[in-house]
PDB file of N, CA and C in Angstrom:
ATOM      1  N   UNK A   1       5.514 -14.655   2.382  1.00  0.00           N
ATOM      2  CA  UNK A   1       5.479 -14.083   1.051  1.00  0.00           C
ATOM      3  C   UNK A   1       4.952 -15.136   0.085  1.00  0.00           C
ATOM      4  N   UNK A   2       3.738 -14.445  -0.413  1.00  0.00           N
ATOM      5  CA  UNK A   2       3.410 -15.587  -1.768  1.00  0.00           C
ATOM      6  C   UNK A   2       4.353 -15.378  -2.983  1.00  0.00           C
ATOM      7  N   UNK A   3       3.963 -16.331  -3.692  1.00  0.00           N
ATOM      8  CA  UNK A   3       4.361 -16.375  -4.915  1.00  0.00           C
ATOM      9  C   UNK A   3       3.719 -15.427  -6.172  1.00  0.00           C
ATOM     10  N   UNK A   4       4.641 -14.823  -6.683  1.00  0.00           N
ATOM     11  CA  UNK A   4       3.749 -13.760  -7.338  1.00  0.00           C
ATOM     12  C   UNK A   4       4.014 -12.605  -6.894  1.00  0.00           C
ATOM     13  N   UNK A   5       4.651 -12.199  -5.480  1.00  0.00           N
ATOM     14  CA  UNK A   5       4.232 -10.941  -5.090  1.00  0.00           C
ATOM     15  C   UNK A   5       5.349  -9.921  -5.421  1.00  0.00           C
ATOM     16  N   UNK A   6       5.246  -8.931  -5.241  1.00  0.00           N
ATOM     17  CA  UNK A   6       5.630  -7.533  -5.519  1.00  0.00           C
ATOM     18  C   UNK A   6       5.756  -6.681  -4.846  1.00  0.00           C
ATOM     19  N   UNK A   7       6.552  -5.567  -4.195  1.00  0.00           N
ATOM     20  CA  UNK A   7       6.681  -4.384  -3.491  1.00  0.00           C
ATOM     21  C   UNK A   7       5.731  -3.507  -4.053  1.00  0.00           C
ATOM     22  N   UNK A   8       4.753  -3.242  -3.579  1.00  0.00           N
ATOM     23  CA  UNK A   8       3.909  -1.473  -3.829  1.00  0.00           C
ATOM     24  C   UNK A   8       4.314  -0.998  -2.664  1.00  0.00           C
ATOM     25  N   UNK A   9       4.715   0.724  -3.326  1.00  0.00           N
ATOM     26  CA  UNK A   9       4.679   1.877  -2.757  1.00  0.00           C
ATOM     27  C   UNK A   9       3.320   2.434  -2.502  1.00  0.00           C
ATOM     28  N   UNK A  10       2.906   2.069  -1.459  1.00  0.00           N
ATOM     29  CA  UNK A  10       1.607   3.176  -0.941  1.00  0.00           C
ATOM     30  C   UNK A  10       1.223   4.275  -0.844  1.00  0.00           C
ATOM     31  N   UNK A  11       1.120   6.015  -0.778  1.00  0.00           N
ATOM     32  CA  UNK A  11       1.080   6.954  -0.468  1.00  0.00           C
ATOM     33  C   UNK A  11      -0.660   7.196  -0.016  1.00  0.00           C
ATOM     34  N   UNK A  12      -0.483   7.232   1.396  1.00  0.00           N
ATOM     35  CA  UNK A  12      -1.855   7.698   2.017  1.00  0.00           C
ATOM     36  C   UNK A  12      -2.131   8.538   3.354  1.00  0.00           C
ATOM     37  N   UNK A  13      -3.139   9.435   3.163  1.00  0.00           N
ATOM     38  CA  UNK A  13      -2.739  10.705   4.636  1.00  0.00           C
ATOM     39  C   UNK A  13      -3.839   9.903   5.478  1.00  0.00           C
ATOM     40  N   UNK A  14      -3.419   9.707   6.985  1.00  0.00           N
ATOM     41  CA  UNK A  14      -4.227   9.486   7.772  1.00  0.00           C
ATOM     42  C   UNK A  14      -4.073  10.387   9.028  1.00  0.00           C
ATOM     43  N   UNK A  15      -5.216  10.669   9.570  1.00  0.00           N
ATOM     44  CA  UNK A  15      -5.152  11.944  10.576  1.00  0.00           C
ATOM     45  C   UNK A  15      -4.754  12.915   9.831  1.00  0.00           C
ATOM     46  N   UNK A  16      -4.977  13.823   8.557  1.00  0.00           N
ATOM     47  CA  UNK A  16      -4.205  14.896   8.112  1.00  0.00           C
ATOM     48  C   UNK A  16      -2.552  14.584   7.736  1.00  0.00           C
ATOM     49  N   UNK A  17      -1.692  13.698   8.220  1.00  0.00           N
ATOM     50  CA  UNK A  17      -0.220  13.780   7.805  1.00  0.00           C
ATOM     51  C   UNK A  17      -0.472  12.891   6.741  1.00  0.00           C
ATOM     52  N   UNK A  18       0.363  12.680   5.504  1.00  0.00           N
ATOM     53  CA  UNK A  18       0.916  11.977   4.464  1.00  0.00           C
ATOM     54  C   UNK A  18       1.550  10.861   4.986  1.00  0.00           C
ATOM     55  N   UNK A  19       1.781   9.638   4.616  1.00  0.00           N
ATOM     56  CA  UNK A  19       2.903   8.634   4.841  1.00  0.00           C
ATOM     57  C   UNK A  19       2.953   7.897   3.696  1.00  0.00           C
ATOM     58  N   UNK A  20       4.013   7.130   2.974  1.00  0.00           N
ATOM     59  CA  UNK A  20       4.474   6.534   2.372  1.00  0.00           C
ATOM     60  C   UNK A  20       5.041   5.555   3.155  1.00  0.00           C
ATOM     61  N   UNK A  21       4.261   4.079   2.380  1.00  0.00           N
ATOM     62  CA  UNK A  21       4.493   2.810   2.995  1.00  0.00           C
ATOM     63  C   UNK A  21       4.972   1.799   1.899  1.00  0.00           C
ATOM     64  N   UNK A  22       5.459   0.848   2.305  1.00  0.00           N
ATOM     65  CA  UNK A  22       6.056  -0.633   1.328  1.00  0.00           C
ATOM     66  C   UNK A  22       4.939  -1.724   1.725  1.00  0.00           C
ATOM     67  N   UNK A  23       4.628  -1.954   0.638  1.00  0.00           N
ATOM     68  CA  UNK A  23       3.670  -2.999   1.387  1.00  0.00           C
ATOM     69  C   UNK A  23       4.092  -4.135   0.151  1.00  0.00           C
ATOM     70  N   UNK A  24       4.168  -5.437   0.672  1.00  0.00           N
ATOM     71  CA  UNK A  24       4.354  -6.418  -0.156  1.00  0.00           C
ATOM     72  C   UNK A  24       2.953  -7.023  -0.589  1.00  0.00           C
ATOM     73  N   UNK A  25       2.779  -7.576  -1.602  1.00  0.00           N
ATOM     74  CA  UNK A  25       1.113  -8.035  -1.959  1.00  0.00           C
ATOM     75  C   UNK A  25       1.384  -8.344  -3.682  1.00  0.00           C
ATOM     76  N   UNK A  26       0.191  -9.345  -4.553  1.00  0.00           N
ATOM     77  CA  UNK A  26       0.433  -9.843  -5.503  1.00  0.00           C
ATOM     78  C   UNK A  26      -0.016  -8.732  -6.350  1.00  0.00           C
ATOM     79  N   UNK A  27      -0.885  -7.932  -6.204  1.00  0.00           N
ATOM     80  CA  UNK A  27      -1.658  -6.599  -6.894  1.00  0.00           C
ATOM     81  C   UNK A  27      -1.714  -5.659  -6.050  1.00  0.00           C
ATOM     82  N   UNK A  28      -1.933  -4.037  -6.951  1.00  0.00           N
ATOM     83  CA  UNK A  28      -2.253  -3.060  -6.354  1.00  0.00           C
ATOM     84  C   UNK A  28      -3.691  -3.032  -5.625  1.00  0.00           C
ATOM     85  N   UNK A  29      -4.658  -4.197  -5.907  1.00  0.00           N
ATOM     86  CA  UNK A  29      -6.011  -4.553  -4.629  1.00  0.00           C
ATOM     87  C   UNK A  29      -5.349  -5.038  -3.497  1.00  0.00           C
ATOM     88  N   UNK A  30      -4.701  -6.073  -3.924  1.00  0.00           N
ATOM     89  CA  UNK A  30      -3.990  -6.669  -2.580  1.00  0.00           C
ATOM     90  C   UNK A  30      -2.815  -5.765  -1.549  1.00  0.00           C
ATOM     91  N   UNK A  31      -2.706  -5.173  -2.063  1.00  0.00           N
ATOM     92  CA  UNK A  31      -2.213  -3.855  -1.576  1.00  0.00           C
ATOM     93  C   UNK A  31      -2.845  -2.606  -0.618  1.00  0.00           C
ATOM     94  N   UNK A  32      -3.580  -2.114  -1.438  1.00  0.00           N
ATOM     95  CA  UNK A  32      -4.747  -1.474  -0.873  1.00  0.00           C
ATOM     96  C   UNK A  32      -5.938  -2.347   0.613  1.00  0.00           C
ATOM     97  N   UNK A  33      -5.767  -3.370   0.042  1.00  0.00           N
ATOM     98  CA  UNK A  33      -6.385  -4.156   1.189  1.00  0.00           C
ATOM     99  C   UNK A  33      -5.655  -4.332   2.257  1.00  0.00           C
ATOM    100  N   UNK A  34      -4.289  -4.628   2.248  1.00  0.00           N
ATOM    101  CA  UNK A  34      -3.848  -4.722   3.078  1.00  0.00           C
ATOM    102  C   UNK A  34      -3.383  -3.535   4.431  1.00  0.00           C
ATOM    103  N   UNK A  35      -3.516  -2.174   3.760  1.00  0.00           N
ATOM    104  CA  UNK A  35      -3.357  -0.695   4.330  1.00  0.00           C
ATOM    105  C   UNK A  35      -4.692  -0.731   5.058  1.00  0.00           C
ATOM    106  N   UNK A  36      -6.118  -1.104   4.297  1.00  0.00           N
ATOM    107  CA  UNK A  36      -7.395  -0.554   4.881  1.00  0.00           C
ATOM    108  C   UNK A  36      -7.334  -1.377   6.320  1.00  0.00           C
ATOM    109  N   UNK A  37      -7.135  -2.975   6.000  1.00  0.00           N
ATOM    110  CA  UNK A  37      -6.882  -4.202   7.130  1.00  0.00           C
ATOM    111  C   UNK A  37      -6.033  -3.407   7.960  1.00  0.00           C
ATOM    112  N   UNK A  38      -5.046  -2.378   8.194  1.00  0.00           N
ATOM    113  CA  UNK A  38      -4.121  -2.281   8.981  1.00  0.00           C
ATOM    114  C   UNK A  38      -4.243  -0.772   9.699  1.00  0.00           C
ATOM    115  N   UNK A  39      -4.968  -0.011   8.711  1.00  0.00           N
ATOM    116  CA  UNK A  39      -5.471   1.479   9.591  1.00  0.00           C
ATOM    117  C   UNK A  39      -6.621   1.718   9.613  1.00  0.00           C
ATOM    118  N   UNK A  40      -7.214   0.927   8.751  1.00  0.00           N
ATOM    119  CA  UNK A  40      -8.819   0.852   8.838  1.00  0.00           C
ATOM    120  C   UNK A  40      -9.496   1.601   7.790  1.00  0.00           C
ATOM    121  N   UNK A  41     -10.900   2.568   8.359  1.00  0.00           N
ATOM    122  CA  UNK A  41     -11.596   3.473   7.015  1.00  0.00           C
ATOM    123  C   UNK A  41     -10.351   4.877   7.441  1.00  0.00           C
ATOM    124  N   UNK A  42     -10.103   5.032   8.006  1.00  0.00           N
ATOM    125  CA  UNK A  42      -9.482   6.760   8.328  1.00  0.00           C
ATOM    126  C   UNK A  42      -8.304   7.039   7.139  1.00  0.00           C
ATOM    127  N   UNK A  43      -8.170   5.826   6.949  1.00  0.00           N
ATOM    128  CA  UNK A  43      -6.662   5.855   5.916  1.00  0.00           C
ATOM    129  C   UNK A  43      -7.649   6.425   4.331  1.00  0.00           C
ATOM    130  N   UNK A  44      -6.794   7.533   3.773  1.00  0.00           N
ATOM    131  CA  UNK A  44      -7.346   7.757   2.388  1.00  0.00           C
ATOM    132  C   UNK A  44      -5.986   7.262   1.867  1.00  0.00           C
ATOM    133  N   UNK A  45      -6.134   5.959   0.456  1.00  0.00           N
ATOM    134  CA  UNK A  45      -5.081   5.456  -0.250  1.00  0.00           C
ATOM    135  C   UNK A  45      -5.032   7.171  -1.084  1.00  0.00           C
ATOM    136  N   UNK A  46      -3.941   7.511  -1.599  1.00  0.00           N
ATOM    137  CA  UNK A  46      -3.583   8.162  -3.077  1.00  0.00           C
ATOM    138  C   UNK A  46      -3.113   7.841  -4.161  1.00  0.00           C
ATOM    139  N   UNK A  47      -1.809   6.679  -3.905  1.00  0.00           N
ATOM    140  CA  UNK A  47      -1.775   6.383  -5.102  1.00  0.00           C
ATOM    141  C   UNK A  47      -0.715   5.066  -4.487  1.00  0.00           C
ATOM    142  N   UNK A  48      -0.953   3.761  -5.347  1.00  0.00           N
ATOM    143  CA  UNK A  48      -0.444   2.685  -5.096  1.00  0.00           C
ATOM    144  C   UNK A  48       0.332   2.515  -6.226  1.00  0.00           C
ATOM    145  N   UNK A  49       1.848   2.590  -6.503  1.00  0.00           N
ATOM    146  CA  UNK A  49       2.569   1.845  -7.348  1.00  0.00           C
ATOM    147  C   UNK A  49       3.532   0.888  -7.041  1.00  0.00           C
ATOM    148  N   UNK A  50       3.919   0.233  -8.026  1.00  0.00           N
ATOM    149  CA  UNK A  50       4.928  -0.696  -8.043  1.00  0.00           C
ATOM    150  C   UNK A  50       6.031   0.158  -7.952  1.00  0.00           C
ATOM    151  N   UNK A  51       6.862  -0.602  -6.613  1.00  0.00           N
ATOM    152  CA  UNK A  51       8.318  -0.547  -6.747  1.00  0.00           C
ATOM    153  C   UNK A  51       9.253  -0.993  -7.747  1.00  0.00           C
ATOM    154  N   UNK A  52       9.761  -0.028  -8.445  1.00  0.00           N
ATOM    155  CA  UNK A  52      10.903  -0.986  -9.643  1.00  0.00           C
ATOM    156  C   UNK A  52      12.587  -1.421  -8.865  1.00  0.00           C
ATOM    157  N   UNK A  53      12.868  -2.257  -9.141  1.00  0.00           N
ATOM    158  CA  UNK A  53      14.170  -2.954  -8.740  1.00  0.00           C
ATOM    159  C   UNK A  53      14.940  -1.967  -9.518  1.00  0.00           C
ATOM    160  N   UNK A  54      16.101  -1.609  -8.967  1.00  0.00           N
ATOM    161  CA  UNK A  54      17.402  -1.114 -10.334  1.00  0.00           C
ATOM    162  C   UNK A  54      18.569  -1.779  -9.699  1.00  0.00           C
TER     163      UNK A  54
END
């Protein structure tokens, strides 16, 4: 874990199903990069937010 980083919530369908992922990363790029690095082009991102702490 760097310094800086943050929990994003991922939401992206690959093969037709939906999944929601945690991905740790300093930005929502670094984020997104890290999903494409891990399922490749097949993955469509939808929407990347920050996890809030409560």
């Amino acid at each position: 874990m760097r310094c800086g980083s943050k929990c994003f919530l991922v939401e992206m369908e690959v093969n037709g199903e939906k999944k929601l992922k945690s991905v740790t990363a300093r930005t929502p790029v670094d984020a997104r990069k890290t999903i494409r690095l891990e399922y490749g082009a097949k993955a469509q991102i939808l929407t990347v937010k920050e996890e809030k702490k409560s």
